[in-house]
Protein backbone atom coordinates (compact mmCIF):
# COMPACT_ATOMS: atom_id res chain seq x y z
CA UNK A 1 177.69 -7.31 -158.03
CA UNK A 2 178.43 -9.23 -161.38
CA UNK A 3 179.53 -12.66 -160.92
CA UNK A 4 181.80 -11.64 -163.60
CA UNK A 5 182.78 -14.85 -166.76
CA UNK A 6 184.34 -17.65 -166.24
CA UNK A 7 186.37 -19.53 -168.92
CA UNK A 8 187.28 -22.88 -167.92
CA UNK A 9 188.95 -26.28 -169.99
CA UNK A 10 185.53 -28.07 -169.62
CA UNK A 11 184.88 -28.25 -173.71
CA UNK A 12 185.77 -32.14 -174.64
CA UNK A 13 185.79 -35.11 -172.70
CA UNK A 14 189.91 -35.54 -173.78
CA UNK A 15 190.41 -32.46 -171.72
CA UNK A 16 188.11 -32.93 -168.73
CA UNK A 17 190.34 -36.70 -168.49
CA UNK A 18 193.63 -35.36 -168.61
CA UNK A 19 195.53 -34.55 -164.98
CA UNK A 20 196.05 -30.66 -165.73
CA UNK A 21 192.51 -29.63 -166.13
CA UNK A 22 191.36 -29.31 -162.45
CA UNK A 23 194.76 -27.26 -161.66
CA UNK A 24 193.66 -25.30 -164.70
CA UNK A 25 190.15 -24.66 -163.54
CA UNK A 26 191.63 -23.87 -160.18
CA UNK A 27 193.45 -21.02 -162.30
CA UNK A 28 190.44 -19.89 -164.44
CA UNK A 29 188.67 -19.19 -160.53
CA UNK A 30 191.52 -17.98 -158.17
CA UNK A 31 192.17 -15.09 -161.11
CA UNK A 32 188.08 -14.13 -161.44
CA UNK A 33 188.60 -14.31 -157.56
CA UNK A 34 191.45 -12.08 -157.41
CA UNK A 35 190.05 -9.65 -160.02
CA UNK A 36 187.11 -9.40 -158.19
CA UNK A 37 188.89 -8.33 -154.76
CA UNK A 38 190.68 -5.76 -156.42
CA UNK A 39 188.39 -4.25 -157.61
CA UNK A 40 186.60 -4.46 -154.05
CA UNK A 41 189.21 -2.86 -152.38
CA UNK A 42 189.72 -5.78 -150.18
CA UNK A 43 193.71 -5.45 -150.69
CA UNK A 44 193.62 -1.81 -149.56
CA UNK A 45 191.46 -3.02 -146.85
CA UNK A 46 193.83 -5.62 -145.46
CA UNK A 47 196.19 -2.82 -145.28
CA UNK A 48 194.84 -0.06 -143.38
CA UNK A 49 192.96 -2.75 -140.76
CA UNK A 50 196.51 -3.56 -138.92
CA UNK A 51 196.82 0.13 -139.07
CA UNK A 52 193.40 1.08 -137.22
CA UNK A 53 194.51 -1.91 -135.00
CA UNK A 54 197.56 -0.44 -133.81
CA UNK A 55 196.40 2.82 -133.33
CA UNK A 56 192.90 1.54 -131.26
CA UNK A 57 195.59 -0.94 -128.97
CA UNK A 58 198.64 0.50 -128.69
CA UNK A 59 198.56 4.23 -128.30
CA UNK A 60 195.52 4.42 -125.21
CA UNK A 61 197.24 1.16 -123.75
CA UNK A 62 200.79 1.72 -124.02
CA UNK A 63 201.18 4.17 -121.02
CA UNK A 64 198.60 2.29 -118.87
CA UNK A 65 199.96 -1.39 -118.70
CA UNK A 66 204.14 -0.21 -118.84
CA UNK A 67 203.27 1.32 -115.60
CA UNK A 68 204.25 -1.40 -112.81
CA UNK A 69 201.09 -0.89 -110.24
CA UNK A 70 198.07 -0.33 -113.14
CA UNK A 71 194.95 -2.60 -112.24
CA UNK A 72 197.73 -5.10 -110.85
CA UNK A 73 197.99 -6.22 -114.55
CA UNK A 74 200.88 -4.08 -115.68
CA UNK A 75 204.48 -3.67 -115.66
CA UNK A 76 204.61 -4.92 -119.18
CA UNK A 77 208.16 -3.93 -120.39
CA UNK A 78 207.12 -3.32 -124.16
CA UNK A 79 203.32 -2.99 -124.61
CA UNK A 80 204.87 -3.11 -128.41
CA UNK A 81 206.39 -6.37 -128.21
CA UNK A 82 203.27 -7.47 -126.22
CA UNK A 83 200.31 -6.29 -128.18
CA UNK A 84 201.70 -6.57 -131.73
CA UNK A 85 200.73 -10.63 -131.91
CA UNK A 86 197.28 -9.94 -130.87
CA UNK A 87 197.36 -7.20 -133.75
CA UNK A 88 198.71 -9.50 -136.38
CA UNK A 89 196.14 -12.19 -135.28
CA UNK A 90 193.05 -10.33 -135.37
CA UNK A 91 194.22 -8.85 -138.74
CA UNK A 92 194.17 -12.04 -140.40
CA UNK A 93 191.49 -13.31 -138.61
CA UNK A 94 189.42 -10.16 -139.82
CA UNK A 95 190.16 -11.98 -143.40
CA UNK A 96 187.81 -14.67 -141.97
CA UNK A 97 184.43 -12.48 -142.00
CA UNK A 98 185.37 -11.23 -145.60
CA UNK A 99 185.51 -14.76 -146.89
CA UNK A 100 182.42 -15.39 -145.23
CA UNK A 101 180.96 -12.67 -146.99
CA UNK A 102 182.05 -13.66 -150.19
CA UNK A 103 181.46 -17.41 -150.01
CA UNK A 104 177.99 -16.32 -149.06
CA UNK A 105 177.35 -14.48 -152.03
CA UNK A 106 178.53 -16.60 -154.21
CA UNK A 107 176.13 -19.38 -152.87
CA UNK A 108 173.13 -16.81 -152.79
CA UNK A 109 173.64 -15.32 -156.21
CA UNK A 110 173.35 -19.08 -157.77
CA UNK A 111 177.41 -19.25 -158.50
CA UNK A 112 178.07 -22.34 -156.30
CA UNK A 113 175.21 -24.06 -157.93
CA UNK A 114 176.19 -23.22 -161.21
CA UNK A 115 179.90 -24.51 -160.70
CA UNK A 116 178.36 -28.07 -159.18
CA UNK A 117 176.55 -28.92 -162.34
CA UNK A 118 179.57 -28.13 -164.49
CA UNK A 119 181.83 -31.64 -164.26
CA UNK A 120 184.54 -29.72 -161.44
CA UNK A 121 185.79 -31.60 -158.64
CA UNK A 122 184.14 -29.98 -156.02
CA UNK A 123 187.05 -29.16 -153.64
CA UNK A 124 188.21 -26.63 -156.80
CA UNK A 125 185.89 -23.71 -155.92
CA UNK A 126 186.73 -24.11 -152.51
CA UNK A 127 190.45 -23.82 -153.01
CA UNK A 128 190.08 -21.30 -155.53
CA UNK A 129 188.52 -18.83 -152.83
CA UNK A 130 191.03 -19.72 -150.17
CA UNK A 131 194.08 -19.00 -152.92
CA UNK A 132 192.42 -15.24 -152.89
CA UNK A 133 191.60 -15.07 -149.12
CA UNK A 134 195.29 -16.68 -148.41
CA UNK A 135 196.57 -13.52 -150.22
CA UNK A 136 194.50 -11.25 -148.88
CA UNK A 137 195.66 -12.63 -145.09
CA UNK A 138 199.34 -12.70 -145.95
CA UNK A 139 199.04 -9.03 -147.20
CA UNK A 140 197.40 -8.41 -143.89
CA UNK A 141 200.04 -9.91 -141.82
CA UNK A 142 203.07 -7.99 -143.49
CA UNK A 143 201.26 -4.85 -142.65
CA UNK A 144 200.66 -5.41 -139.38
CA UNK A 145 204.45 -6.69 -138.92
CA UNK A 146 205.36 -3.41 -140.62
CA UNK A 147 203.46 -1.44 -138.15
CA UNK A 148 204.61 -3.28 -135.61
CA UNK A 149 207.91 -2.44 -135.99
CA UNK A 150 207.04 1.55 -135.64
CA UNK A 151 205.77 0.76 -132.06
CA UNK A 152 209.48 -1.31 -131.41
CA UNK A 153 208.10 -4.90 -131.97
CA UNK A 154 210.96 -7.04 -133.44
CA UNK A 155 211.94 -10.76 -133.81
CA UNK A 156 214.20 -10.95 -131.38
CA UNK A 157 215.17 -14.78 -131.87
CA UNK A 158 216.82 -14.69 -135.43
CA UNK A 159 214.76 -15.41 -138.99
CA UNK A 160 214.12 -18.98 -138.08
CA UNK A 161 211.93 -18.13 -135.07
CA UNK A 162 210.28 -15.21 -137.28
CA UNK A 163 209.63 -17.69 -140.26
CA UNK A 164 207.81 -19.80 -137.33
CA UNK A 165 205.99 -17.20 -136.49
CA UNK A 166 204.60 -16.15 -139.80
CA UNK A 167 203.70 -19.88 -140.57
CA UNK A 168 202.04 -20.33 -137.70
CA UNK A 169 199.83 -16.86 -137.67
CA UNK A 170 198.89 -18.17 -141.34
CA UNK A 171 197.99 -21.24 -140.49
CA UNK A 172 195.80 -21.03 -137.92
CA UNK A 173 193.83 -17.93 -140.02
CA UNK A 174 193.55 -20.48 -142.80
CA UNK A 175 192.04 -22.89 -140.44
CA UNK A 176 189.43 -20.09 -139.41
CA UNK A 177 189.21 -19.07 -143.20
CA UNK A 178 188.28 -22.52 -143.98
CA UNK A 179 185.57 -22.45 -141.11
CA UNK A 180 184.28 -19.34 -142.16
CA UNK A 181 183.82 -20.29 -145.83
CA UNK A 182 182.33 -23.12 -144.78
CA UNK A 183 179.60 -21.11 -142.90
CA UNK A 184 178.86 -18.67 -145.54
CA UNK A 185 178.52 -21.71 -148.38
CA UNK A 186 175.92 -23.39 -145.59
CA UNK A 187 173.85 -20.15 -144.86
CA UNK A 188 174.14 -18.60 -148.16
CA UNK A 189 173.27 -15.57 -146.11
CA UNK A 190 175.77 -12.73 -146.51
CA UNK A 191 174.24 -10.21 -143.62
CA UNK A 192 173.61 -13.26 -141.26
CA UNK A 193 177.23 -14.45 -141.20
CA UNK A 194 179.33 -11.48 -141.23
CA UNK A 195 177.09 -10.44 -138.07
CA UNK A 196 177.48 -14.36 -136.77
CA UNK A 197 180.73 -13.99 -136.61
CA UNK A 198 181.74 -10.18 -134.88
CA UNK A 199 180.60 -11.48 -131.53
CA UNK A 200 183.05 -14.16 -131.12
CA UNK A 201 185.82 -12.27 -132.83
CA UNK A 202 185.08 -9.39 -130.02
CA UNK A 203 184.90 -11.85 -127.11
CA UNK A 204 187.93 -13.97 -127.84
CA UNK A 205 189.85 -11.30 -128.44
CA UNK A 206 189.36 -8.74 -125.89
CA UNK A 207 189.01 -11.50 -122.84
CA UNK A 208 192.26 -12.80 -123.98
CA UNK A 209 196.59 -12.26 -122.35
CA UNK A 210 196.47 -10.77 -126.17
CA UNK A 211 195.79 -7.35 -125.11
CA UNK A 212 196.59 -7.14 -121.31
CA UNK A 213 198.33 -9.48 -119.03
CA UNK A 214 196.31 -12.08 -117.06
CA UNK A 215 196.34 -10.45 -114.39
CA UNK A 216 194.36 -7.62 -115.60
CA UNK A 217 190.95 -9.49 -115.38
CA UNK A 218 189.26 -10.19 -112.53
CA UNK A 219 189.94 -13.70 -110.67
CA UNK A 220 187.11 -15.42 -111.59
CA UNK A 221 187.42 -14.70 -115.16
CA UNK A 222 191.23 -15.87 -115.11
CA UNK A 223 190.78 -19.62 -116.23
CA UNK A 224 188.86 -18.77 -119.34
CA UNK A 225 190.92 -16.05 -120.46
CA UNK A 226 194.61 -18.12 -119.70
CA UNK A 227 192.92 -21.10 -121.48
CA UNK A 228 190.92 -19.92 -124.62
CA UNK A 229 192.52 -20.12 -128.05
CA UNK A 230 193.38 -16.36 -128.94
CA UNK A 231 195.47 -16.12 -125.57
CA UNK A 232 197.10 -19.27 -126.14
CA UNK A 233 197.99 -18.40 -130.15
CA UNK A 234 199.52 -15.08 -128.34
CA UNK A 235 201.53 -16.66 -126.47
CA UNK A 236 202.68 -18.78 -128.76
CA UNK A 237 203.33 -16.03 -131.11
CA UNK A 238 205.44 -14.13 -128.36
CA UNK A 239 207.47 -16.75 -128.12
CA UNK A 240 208.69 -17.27 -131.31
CA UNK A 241 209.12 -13.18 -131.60
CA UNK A 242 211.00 -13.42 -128.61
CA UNK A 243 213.55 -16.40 -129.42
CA UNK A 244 212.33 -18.05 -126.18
CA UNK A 245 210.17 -21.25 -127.97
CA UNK A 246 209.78 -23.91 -126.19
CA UNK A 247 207.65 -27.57 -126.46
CA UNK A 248 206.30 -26.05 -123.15
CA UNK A 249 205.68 -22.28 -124.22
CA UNK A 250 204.29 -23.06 -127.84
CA UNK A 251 202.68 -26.83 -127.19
CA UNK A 252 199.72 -25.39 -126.21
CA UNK A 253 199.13 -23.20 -129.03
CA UNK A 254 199.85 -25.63 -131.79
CA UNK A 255 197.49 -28.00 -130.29
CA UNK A 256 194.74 -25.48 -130.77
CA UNK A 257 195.77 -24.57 -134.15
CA UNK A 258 195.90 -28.08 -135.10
CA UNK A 259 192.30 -28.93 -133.61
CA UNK A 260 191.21 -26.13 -135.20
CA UNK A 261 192.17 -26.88 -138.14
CA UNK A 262 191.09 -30.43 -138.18
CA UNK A 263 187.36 -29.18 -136.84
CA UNK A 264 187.20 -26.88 -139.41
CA UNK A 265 188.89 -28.33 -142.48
CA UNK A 266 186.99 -30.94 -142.32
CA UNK A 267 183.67 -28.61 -142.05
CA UNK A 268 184.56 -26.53 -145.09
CA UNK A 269 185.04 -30.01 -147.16
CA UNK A 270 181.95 -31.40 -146.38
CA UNK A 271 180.11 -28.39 -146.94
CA UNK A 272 181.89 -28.27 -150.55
CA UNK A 273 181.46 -32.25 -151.54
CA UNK A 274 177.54 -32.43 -149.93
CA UNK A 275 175.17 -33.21 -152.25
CA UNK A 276 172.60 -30.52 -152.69
C-alpha cells in the first residue's frame, strides 16, 4: 500500500512559529487519512458490520430469550430493544482493530518515523488518525441505530436521552480507539495486533447481559459477566434508550468509560510523545 504524499506548512521557520500551522498539518493528515480509507473500503465496511451483527444476534436469538422459561434467562420483552446496544457497541468497537491495523502500518512502513523527524508536534499524527477512525465509528453507529430500528429498537426517553446515548457509545469507542492505536504504534506489527485483539473483543462480548440476560449463564460465571465493562456499557446504554437513566442505572457505566479512557488516553500519548 502507498503511503500516499503529504503536503504540509513545514517550509520557513515564520510558518512553523505561527499558531495555525499544527491545526493545518492536522488537516494535510486527517484528509491523506480519509482518502486512504475510502479507497479501502473501510466506510462501506462500517456499514454492512452492524448489518452482519444484527442478523448473527437478533434473528437465531429473538425467539429463544422472548420465551419466558428458555435456559431460565429469558422472558426478555423486546430482544430488539435488548440486543441493539450490544450491536451498536461492538460495531464501533470493531473500529478499534481497524485502527490498530492502520496505526501499525504506518509505524512498520517507516511513516511514523518519517513524521517525528519533520518539526510536528507529536500528538498531530495521533489526532489526525483518530479524526478518520472517529468518522469511521460514527458512520458505524448510525448504521447500526438504523438497523436497529427494523428489529423495533427505539429511544423511548425523548432526544435528550438518545443524544446521551450516542455520546456515550462514542466515547467510550474513542477511549478503546485510542488504546488500540496506541498498541499498533508500539508493536508496529499489523498481523500481531489485529489477532491480539479478537480474543478479548469475543470474550467481553459474548460473556456479557449484552446479548442474554444474566441469568442465562451459569452461577458461577454470574459475577464476572454482571461486573465486566461491555455488560455494564449495555446497561448503561439501555437506559438512556429507555428514558429510565438514573445516577444508579448509568454510574456504573460512566465510571468504566471514564477509567478507560484515562488508562488508555494516557497510553496512546505516551506512545506518540516517547522518544524513539
Amino acid at each position: 500500500m502507498t503511503s500516499g504524499v503529504i503536503s504540509l506548512s513545514l517550509d520557513s521557520e515564520e510558518s512553523l512559529g505561527h499558531r495555525a500551522a499544527p491545526l493545518r498539518q492536522w488537516a494535510a493528515l486527517s484528509s491523506r487519512s480519509l482518502r486512504e480509507m475510502a479507497r479501502n473500503g473501510d466506510f462501506i465496511i462500517a456499514l454492512i458490520t452492524p448489518a452482519i451483527f444484527t442478523l448473527a444476534y437478533y434473528v437465531p436469538l429473538r425467539t429463544m430469550l422472548e420465551l419466558p422459561s428458555y435456559m431460565g434467562g429469558g422472558g426478555v420483552r423486546n430482544y430488539g430493544q435488548f440486543v441493539v446496544p450490544l450491536i451498536a457497541f461492538g460495531a464501533v468497537a470493531l473500529t478499534m482493530q481497524q485502527a490498530a491495523l492502520k496505526a501499525a502500518k504506518d509505524a512498520k512502513q517507516g511513516m511514523t518515523a518519517r513524521l517525528y523527524t519533520m518539526p510536528i508536534p507529536r500528538v498531530v499524527p495521533l489526532m489526525s488518525r483518530m479524526s478518520g477512525n472517529f468518522l469511521r465509528a460514527a458512520v458505524a453507529l448510525t448504521a447500526a441505530i438504523a438497523y436497529g430500528h427494523l428489529i423495533n429498537f427505539r429511544f423511548e426517553g425523548g432526544w435528550l436521552h438518545a443524544a446521551f446515548f450516542v455520546a456515550f457509545v462514542l466515547f467510550v469507542g474513542v477511549s478503546l480507539i485510542l488504546g488500540a492505536d496506541a498498541l499498533g504504534t508500539l508493536t508496529a506489527n499489523p498481523r500481531a495486533v489485529t489477532q491480539a485483539l479478537t480474543l478479548p473483543i469475543l470474550i467481553f462480548g459474548m460473556m456479557s447481559t449484552g446479548l442474554i440476560p444474566e441469568t442465562g449463564f451459569p452461577e458461577f460465571a454470574r459475577p464476572f459477566v454482571r461486573n465486566q465493562p461491555v455488560s455494564q456499557f449495555a446497561e448503561t446504554m439501555r437506559a438512556f434508550a429507555g428514558g429510565t437513566a438514573t445516577l444508579e442505572t448509568v454510574g456504573p457505566g460512566l465510571a468504566w468509560a471514564v477509567a478507560v479512557f484515562v488508562l488508555l488516553g494516557g497510553l496512546a500519548v505516551w506512545a506518540a510523545v516517547r522518544r524513539r
